[in-house]
PDB file of N, CA and C in Angstrom:
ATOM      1  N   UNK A   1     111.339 120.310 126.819  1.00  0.00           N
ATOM      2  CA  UNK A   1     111.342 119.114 127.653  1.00  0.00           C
ATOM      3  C   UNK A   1     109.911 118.836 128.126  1.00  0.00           C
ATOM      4  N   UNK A   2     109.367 117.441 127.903  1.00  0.00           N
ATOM      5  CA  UNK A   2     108.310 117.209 128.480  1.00  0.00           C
ATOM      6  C   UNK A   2     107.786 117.190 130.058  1.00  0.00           C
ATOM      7  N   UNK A   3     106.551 117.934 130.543  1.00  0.00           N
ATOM      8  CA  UNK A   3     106.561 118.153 131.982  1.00  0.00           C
ATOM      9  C   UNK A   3     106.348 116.510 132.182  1.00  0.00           C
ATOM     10  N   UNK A   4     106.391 116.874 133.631  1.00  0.00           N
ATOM     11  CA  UNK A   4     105.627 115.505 134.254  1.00  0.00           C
ATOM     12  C   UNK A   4     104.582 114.683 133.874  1.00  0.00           C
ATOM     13  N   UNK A   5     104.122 115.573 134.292  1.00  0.00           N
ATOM     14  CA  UNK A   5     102.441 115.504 133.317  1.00  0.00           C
ATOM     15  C   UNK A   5     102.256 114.378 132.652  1.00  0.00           C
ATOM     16  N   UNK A   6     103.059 114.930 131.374  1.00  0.00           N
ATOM     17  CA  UNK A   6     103.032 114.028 130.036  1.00  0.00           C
ATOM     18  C   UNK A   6     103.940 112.604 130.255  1.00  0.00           C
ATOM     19  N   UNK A   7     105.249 112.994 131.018  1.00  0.00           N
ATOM     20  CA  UNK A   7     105.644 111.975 131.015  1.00  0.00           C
ATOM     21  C   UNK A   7     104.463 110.191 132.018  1.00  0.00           C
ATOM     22  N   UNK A   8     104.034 110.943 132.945  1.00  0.00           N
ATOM     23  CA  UNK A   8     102.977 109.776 133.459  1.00  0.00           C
ATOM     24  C   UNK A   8     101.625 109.266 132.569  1.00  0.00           C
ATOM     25  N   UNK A   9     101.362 110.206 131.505  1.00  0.00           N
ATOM     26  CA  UNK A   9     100.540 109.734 130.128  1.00  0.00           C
ATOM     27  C   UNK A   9     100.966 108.473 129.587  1.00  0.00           C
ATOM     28  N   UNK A  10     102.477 109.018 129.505  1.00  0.00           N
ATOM     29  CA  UNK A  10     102.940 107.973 128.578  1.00  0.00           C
ATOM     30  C   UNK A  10     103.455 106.821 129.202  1.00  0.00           C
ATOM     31  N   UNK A  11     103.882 106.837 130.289  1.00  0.00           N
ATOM     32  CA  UNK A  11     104.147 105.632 131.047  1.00  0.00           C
ATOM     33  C   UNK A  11     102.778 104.698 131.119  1.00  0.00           C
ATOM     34  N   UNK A  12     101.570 105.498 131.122  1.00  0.00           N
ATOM     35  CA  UNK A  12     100.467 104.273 131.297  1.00  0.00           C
ATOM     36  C   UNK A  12      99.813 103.758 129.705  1.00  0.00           C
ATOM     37  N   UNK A  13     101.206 103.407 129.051  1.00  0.00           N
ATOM     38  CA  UNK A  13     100.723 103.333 127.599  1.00  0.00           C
ATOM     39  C   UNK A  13     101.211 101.750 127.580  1.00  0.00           C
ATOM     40  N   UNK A  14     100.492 100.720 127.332  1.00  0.00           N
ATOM     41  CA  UNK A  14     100.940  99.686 127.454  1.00  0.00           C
ATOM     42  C   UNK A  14     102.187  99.495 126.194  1.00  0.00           C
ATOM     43  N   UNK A  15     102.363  99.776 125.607  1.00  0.00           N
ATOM     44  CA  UNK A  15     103.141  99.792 124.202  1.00  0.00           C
ATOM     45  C   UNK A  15     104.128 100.451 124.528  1.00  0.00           C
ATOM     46  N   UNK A  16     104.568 101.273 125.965  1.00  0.00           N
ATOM     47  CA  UNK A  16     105.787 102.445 125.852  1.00  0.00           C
ATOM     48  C   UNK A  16     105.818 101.661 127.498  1.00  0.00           C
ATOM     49  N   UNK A  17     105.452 100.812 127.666  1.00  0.00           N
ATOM     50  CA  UNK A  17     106.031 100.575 129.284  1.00  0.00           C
ATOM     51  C   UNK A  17     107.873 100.314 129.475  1.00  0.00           C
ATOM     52  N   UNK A  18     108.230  99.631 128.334  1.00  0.00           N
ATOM     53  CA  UNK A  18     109.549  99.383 128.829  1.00  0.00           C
ATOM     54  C   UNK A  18     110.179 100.248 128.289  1.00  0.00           C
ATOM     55  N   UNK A  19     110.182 101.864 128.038  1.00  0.00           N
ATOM     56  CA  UNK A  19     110.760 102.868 127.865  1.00  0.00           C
ATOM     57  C   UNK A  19     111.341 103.540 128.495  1.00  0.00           C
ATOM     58  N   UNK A  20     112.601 103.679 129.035  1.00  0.00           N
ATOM     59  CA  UNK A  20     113.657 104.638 129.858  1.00  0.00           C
ATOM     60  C   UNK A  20     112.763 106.290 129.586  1.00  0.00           C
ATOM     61  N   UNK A  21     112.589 107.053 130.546  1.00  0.00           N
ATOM     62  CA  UNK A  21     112.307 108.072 130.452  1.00  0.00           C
ATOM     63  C   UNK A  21     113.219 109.030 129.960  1.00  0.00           C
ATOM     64  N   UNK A  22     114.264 108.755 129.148  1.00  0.00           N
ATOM     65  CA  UNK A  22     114.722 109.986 128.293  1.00  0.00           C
ATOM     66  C   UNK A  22     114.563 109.580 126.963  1.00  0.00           C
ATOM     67  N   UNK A  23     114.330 108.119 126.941  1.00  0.00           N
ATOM     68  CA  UNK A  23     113.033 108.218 125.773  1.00  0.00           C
ATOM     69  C   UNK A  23     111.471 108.418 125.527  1.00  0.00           C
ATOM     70  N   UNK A  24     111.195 108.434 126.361  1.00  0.00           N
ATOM     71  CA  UNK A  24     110.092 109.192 126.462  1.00  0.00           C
ATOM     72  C   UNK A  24     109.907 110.441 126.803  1.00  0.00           C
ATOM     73  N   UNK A  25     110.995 111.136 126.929  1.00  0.00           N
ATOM     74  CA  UNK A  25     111.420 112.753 126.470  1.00  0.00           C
ATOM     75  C   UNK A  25     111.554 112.904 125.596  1.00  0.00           C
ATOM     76  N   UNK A  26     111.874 111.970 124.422  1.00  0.00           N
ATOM     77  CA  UNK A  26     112.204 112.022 123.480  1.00  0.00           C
ATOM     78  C   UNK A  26     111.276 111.514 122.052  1.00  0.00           C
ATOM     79  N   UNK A  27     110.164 111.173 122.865  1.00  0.00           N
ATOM     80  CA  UNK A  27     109.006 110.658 121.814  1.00  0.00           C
ATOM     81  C   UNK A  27     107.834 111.835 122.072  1.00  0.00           C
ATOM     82  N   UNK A  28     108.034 112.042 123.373  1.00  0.00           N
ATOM     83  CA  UNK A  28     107.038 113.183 123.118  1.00  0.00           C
ATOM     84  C   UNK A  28     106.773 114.422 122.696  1.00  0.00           C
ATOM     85  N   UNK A  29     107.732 115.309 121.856  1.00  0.00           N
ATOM     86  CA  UNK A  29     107.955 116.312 120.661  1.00  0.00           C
ATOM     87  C   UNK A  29     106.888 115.682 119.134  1.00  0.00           C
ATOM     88  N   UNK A  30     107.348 114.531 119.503  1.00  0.00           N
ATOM     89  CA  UNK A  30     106.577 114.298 117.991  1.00  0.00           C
ATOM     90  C   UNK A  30     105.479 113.661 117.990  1.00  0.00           C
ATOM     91  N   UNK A  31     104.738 114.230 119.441  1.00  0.00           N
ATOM     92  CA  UNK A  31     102.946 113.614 118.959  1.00  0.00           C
ATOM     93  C   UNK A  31     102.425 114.764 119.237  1.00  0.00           C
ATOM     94  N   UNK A  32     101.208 114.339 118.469  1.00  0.00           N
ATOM     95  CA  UNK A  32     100.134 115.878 118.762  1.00  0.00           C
ATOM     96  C   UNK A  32      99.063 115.619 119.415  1.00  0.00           C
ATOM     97  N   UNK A  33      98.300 116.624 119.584  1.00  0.00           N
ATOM     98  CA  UNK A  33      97.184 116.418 120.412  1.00  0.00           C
ATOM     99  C   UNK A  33      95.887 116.297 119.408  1.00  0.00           C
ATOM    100  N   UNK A  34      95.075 115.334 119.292  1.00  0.00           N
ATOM    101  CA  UNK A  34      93.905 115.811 118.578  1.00  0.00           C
ATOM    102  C   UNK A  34      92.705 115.543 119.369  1.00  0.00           C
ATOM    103  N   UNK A  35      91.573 116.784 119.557  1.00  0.00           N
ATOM    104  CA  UNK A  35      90.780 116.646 120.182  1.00  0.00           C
ATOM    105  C   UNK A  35      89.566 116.585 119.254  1.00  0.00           C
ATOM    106  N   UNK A  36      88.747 115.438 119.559  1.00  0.00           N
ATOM    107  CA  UNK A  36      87.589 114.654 118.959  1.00  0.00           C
ATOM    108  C   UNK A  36      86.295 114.763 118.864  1.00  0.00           C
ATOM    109  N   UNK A  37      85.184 115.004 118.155  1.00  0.00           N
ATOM    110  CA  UNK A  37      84.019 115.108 118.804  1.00  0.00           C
ATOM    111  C   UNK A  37      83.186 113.888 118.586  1.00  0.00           C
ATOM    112  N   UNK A  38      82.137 114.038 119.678  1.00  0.00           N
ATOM    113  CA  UNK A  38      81.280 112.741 119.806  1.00  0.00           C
ATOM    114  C   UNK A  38      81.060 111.824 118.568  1.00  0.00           C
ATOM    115  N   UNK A  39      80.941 110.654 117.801  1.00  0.00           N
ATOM    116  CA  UNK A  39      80.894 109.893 116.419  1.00  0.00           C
ATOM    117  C   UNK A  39      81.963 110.680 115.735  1.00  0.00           C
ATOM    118  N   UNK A  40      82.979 111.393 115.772  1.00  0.00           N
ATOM    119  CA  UNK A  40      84.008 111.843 114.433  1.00  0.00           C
ATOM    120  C   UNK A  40      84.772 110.543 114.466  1.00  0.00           C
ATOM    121  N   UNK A  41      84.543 110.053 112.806  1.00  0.00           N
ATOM    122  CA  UNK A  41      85.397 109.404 112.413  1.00  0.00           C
ATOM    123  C   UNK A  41      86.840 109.523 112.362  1.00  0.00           C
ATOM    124  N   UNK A  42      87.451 108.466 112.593  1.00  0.00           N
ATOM    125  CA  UNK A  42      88.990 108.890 112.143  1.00  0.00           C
ATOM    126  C   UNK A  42      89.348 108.623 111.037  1.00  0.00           C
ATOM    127  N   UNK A  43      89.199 107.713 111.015  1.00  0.00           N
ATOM    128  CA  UNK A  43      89.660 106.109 109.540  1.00  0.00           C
ATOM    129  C   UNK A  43      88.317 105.560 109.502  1.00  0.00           C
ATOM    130  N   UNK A  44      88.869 105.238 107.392  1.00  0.00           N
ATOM    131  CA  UNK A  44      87.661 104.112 107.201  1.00  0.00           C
ATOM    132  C   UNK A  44      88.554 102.884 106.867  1.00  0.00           C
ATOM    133  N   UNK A  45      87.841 101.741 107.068  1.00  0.00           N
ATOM    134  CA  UNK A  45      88.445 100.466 105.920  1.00  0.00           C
ATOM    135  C   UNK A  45      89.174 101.005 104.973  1.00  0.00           C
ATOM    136  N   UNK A  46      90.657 100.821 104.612  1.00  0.00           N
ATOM    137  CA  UNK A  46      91.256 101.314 103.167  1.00  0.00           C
ATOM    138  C   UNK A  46      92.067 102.332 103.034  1.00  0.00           C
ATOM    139  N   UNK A  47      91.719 103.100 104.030  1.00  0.00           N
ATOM    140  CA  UNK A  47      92.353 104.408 104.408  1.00  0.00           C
ATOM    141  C   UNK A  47      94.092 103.749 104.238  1.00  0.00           C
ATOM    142  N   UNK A  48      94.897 105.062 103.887  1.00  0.00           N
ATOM    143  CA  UNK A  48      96.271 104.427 103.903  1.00  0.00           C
ATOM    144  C   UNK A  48      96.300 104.863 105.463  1.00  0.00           C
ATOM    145  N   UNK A  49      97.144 103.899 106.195  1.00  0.00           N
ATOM    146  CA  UNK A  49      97.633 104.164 107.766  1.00  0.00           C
ATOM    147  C   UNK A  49      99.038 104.796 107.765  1.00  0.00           C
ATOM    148  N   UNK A  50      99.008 105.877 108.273  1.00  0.00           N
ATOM    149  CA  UNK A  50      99.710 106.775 108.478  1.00  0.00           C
ATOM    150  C   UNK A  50      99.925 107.632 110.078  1.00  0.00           C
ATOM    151  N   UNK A  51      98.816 107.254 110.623  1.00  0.00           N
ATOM    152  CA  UNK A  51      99.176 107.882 111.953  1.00  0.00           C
ATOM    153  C   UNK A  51      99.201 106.211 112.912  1.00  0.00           C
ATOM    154  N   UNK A  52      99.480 107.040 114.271  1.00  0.00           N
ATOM    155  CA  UNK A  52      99.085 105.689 115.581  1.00  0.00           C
ATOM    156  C   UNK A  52      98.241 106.750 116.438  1.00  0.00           C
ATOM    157  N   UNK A  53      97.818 106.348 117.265  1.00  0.00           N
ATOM    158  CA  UNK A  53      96.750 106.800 118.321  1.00  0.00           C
ATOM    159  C   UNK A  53      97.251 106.366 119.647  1.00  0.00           C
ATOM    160  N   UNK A  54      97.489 107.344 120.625  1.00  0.00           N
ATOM    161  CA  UNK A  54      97.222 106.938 122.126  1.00  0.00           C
ATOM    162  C   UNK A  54      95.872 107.424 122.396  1.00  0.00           C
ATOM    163  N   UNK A  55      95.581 106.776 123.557  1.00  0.00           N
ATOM    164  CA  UNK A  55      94.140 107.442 123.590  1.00  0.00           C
ATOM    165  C   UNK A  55      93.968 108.111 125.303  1.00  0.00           C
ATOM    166  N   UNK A  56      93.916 109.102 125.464  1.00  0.00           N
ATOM    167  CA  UNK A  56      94.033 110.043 126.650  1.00  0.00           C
ATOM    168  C   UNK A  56      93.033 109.892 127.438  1.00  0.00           C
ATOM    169  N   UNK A  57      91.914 110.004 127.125  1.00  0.00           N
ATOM    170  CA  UNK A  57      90.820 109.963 127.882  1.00  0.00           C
ATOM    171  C   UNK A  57      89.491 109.887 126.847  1.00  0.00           C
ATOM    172  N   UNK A  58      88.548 109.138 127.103  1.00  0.00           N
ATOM    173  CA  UNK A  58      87.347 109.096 126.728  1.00  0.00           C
ATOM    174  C   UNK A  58      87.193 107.308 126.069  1.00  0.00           C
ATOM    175  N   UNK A  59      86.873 106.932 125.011  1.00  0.00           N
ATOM    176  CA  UNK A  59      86.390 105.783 124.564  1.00  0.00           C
ATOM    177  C   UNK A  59      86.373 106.108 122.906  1.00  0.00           C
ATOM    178  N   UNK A  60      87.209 105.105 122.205  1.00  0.00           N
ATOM    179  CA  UNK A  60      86.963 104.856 120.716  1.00  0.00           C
ATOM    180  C   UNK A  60      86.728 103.589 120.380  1.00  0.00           C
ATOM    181  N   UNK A  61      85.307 103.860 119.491  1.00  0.00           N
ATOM    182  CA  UNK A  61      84.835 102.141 118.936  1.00  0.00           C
ATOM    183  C   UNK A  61      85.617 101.922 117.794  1.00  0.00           C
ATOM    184  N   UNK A  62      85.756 100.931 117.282  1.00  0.00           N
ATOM    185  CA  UNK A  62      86.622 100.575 115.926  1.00  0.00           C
ATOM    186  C   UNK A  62      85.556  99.280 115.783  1.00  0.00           C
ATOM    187  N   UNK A  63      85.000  99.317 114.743  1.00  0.00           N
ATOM    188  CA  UNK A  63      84.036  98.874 113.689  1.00  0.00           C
ATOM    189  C   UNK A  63      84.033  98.296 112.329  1.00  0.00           C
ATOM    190  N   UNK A  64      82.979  97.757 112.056  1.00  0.00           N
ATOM    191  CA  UNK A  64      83.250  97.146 110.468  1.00  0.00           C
ATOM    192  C   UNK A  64      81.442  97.298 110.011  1.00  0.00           C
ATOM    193  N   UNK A  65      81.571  98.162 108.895  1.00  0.00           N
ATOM    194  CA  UNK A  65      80.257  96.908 107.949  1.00  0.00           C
ATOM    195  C   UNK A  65      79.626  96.233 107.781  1.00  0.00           C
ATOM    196  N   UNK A  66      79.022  95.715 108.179  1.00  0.00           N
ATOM    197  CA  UNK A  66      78.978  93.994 107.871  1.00  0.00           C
ATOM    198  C   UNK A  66      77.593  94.039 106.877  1.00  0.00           C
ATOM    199  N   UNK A  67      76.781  94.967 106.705  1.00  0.00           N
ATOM    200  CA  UNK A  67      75.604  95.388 105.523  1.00  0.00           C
ATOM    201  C   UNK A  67      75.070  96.493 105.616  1.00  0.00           C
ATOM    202  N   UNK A  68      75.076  97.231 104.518  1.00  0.00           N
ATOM    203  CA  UNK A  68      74.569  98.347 104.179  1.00  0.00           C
ATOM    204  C   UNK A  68      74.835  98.953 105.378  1.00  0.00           C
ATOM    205  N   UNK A  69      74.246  99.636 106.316  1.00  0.00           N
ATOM    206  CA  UNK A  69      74.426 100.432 107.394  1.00  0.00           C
ATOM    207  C   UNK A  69      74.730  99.861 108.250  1.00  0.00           C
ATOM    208  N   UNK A  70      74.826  98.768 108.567  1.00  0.00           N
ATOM    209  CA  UNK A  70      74.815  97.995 110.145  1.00  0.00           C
ATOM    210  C   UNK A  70      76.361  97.519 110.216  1.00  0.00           C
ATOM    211  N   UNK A  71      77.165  97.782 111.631  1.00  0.00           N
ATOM    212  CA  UNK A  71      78.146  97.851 111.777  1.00  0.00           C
ATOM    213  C   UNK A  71      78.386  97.412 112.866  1.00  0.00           C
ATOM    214  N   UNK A  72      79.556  96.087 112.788  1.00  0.00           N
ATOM    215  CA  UNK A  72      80.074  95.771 113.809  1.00  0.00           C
ATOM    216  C   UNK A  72      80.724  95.886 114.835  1.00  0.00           C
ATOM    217  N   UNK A  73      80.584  96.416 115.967  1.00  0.00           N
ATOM    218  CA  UNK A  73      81.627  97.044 117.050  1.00  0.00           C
ATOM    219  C   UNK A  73      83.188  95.820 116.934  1.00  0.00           C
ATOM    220  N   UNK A  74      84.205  95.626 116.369  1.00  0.00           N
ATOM    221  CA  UNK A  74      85.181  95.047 117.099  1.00  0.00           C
ATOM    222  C   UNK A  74      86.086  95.025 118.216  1.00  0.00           C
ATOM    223  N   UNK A  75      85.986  96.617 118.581  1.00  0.00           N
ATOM    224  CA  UNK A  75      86.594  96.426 119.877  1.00  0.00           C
ATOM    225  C   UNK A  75      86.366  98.124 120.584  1.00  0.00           C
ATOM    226  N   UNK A  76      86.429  98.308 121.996  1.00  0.00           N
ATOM    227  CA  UNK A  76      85.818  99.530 122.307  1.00  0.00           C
ATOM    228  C   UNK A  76      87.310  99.444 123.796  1.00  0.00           C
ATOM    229  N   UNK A  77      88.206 101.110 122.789  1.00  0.00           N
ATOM    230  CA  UNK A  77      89.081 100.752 123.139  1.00  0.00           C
ATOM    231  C   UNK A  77      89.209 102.106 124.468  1.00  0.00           C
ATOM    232  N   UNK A  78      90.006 102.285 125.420  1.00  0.00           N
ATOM    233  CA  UNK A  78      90.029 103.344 126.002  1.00  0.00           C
ATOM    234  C   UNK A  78      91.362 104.339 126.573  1.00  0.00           C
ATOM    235  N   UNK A  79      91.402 104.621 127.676  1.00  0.00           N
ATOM    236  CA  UNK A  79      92.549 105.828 127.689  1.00  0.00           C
ATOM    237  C   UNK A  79      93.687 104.760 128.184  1.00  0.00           C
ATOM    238  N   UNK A  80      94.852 104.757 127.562  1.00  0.00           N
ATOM    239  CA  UNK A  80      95.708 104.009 127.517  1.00  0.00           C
ATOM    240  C   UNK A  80      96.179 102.907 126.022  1.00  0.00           C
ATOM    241  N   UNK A  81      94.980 102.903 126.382  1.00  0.00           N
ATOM    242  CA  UNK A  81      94.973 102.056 124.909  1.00  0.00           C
ATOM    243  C   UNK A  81      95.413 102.871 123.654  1.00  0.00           C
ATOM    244  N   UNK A  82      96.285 101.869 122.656  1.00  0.00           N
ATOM    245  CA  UNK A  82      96.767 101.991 121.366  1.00  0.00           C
ATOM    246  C   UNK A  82      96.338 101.817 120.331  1.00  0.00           C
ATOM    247  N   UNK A  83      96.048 102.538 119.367  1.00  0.00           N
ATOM    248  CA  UNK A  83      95.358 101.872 117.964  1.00  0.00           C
ATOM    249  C   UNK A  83      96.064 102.334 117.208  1.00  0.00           C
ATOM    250  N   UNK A  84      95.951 101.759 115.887  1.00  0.00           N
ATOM    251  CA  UNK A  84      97.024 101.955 114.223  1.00  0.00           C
ATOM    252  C   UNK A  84      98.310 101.729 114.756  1.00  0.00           C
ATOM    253  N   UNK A  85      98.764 101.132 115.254  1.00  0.00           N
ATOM    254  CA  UNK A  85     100.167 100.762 115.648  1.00  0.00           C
ATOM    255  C   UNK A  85     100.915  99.892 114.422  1.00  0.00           C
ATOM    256  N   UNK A  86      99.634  99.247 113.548  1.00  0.00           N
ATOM    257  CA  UNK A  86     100.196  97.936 112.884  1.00  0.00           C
ATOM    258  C   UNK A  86     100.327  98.741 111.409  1.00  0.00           C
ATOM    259  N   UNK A  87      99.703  99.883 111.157  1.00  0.00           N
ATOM    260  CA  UNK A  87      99.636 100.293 109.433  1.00  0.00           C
ATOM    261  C   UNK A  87     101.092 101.307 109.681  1.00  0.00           C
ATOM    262  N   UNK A  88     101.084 101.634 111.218  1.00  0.00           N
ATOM    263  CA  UNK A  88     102.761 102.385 111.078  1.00  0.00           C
ATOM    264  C   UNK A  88     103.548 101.646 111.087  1.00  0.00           C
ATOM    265  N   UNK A  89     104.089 100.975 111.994  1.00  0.00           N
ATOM    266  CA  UNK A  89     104.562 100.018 111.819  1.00  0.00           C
ATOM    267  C   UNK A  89     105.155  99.121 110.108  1.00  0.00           C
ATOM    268  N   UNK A  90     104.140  98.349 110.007  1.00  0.00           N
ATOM    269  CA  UNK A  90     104.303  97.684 108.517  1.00  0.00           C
ATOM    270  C   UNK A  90     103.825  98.789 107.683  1.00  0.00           C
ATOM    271  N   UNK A  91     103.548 100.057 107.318  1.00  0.00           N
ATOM    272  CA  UNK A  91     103.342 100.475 106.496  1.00  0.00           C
ATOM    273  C   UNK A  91     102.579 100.224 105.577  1.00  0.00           C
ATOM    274  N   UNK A  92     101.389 100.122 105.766  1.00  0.00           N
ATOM    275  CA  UNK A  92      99.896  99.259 105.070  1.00  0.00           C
ATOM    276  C   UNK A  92      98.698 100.164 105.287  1.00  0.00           C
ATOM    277  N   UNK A  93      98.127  99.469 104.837  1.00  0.00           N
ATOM    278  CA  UNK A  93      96.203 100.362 104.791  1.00  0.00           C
ATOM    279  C   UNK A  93      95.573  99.586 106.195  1.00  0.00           C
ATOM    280  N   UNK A  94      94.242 100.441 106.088  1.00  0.00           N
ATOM    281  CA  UNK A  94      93.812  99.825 108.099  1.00  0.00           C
ATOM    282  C   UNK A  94      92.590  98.840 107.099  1.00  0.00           C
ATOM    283  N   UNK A  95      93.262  97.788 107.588  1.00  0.00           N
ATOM    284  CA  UNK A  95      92.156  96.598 107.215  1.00  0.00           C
ATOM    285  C   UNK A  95      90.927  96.417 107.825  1.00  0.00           C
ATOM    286  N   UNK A  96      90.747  96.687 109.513  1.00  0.00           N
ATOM    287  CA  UNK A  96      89.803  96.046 110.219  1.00  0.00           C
ATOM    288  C   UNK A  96      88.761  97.175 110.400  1.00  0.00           C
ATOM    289  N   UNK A  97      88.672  98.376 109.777  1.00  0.00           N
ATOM    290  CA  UNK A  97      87.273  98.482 109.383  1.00  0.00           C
ATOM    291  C   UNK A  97      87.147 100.316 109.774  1.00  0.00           C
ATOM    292  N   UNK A  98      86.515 100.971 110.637  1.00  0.00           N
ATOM    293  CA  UNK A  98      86.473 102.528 111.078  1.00  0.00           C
ATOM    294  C   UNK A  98      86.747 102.368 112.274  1.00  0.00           C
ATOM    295  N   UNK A  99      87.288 103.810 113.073  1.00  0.00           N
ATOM    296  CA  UNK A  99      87.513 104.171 114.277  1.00  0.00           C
ATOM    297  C   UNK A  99      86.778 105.058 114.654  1.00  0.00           C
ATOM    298  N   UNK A 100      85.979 105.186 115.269  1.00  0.00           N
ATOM    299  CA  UNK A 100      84.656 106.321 115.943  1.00  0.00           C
ATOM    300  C   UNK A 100      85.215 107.181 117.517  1.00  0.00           C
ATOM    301  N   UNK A 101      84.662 108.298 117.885  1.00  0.00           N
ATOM    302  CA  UNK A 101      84.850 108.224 119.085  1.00  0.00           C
ATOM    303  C   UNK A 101      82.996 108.659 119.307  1.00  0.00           C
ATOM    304  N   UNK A 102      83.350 107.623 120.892  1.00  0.00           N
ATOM    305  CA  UNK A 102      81.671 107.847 121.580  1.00  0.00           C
ATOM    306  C   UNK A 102      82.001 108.803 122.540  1.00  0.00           C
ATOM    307  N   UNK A 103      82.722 109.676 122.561  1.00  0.00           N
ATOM    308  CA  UNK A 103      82.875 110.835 123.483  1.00  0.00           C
ATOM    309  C   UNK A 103      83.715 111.765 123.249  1.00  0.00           C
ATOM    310  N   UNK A 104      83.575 112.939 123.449  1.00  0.00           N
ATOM    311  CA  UNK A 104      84.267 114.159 122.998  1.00  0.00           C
ATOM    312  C   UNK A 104      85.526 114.383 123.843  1.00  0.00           C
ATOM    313  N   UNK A 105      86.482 113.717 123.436  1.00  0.00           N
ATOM    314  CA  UNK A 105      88.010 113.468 124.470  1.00  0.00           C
ATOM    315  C   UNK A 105      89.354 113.696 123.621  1.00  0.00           C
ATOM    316  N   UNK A 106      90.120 114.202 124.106  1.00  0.00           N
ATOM    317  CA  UNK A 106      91.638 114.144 123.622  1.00  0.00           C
ATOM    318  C   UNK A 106      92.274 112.892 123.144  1.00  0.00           C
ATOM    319  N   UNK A 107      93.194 112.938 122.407  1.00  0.00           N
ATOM    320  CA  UNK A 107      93.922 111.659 122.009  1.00  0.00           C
ATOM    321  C   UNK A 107      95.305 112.084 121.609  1.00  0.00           C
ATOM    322  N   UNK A 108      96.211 111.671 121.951  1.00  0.00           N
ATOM    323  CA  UNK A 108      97.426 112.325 121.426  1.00  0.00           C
ATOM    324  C   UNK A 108      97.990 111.078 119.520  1.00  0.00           C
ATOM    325  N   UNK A 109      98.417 111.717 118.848  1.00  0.00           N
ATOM    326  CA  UNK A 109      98.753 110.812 117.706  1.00  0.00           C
ATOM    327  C   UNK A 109     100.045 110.617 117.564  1.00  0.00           C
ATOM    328  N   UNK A 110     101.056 110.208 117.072  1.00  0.00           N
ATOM    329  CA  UNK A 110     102.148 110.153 116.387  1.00  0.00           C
ATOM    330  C   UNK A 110     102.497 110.064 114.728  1.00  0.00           C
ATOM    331  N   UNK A 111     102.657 110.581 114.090  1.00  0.00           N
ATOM    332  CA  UNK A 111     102.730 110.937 112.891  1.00  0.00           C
ATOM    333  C   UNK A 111     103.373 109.718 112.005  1.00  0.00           C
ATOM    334  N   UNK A 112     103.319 110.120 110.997  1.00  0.00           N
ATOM    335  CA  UNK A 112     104.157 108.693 110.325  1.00  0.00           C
ATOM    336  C   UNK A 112     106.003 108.736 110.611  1.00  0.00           C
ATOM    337  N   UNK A 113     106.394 107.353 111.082  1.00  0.00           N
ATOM    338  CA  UNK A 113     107.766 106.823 111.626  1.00  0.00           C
ATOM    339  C   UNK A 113     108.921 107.814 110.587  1.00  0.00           C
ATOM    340  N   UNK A 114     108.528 107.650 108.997  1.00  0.00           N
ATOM    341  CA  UNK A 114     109.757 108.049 108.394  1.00  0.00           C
ATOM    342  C   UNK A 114     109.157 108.810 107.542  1.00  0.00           C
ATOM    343  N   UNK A 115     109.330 110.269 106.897  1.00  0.00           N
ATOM    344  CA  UNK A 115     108.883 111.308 106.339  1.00  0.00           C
ATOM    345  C   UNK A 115     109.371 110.833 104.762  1.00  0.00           C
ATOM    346  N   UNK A 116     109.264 109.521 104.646  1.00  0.00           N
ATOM    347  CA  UNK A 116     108.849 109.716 102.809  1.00  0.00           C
ATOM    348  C   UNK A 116     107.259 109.842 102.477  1.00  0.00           C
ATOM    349  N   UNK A 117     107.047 109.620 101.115  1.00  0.00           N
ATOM    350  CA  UNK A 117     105.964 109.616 100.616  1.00  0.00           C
ATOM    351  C   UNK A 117     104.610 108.847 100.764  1.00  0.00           C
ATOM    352  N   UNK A 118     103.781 109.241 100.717  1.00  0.00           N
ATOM    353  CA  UNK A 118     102.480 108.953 101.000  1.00  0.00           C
ATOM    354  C   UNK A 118     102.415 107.800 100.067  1.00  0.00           C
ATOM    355  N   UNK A 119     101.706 106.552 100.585  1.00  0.00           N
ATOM    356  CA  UNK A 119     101.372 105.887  99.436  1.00  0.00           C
ATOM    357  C   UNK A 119      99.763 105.228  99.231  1.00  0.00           C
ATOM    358  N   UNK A 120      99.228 104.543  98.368  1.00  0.00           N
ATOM    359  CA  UNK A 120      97.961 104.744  97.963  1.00  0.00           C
ATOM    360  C   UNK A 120      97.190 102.856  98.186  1.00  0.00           C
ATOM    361  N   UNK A 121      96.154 103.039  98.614  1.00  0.00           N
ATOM    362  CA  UNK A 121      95.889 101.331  98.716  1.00  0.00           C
ATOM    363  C   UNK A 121      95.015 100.937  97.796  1.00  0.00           C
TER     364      UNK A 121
END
């Protein structure tokens, strides 16, 4: 059973607000914890999407390309905030570009929705 703790994580998840807390006893078995270091990539452009991201504490940029080395910040997201929601979801590749973190922080993930097969973009 999830402590307290976790359960007030997840309540400040804008994406899990209208969740009865014995579902959110019940979602939290199946995320993990991944802890990040400063610039570790997560995803690039293309990557098949397979996980989602809460983000616990610290700051992740999500970025694009735009020439040779130079890269666009699109959005600089933080603790609460959700990312890859849309490649689990629809089951697709991450279109809008890399996910960085600018600080060495926890993030909890959720794994892919239904345990078939991996697929390729």
């Amino acid at each position: 059973m999830a402590k307290s703790a976790d359960l007030s994580f997840l309540r400040e998840i804008s994406l899990l607000q209208d969740l009865e807390e014995p579902q959110l006893v019940a979602l939290w078995p199946r995320l993990r914890e991944r802890r990040l270091r400063k610039s570790e990539v997560l995803f690039r452009e293309g990557d098949p999407g397979e996980e989602m991201f809460f983000i616990r504490t610290g700051t992740i940029l999500v970025s694009k390309v735009v020439s040779g080395r130079v890269e666009q910040i699109l959005s600089r997201l933080q603790a609460g905030d959700v990312f890859g929601e849309m490649s689990v979801f629809g089951r697709s590749c991450r279109w809008t570009g890399r996910a960085s973190t600018s600080s060495s922080r926890p993030i909890r993930r959720m794994p892919p929705v239904s345990s078939s097969s991996s697929w390729s973009c």
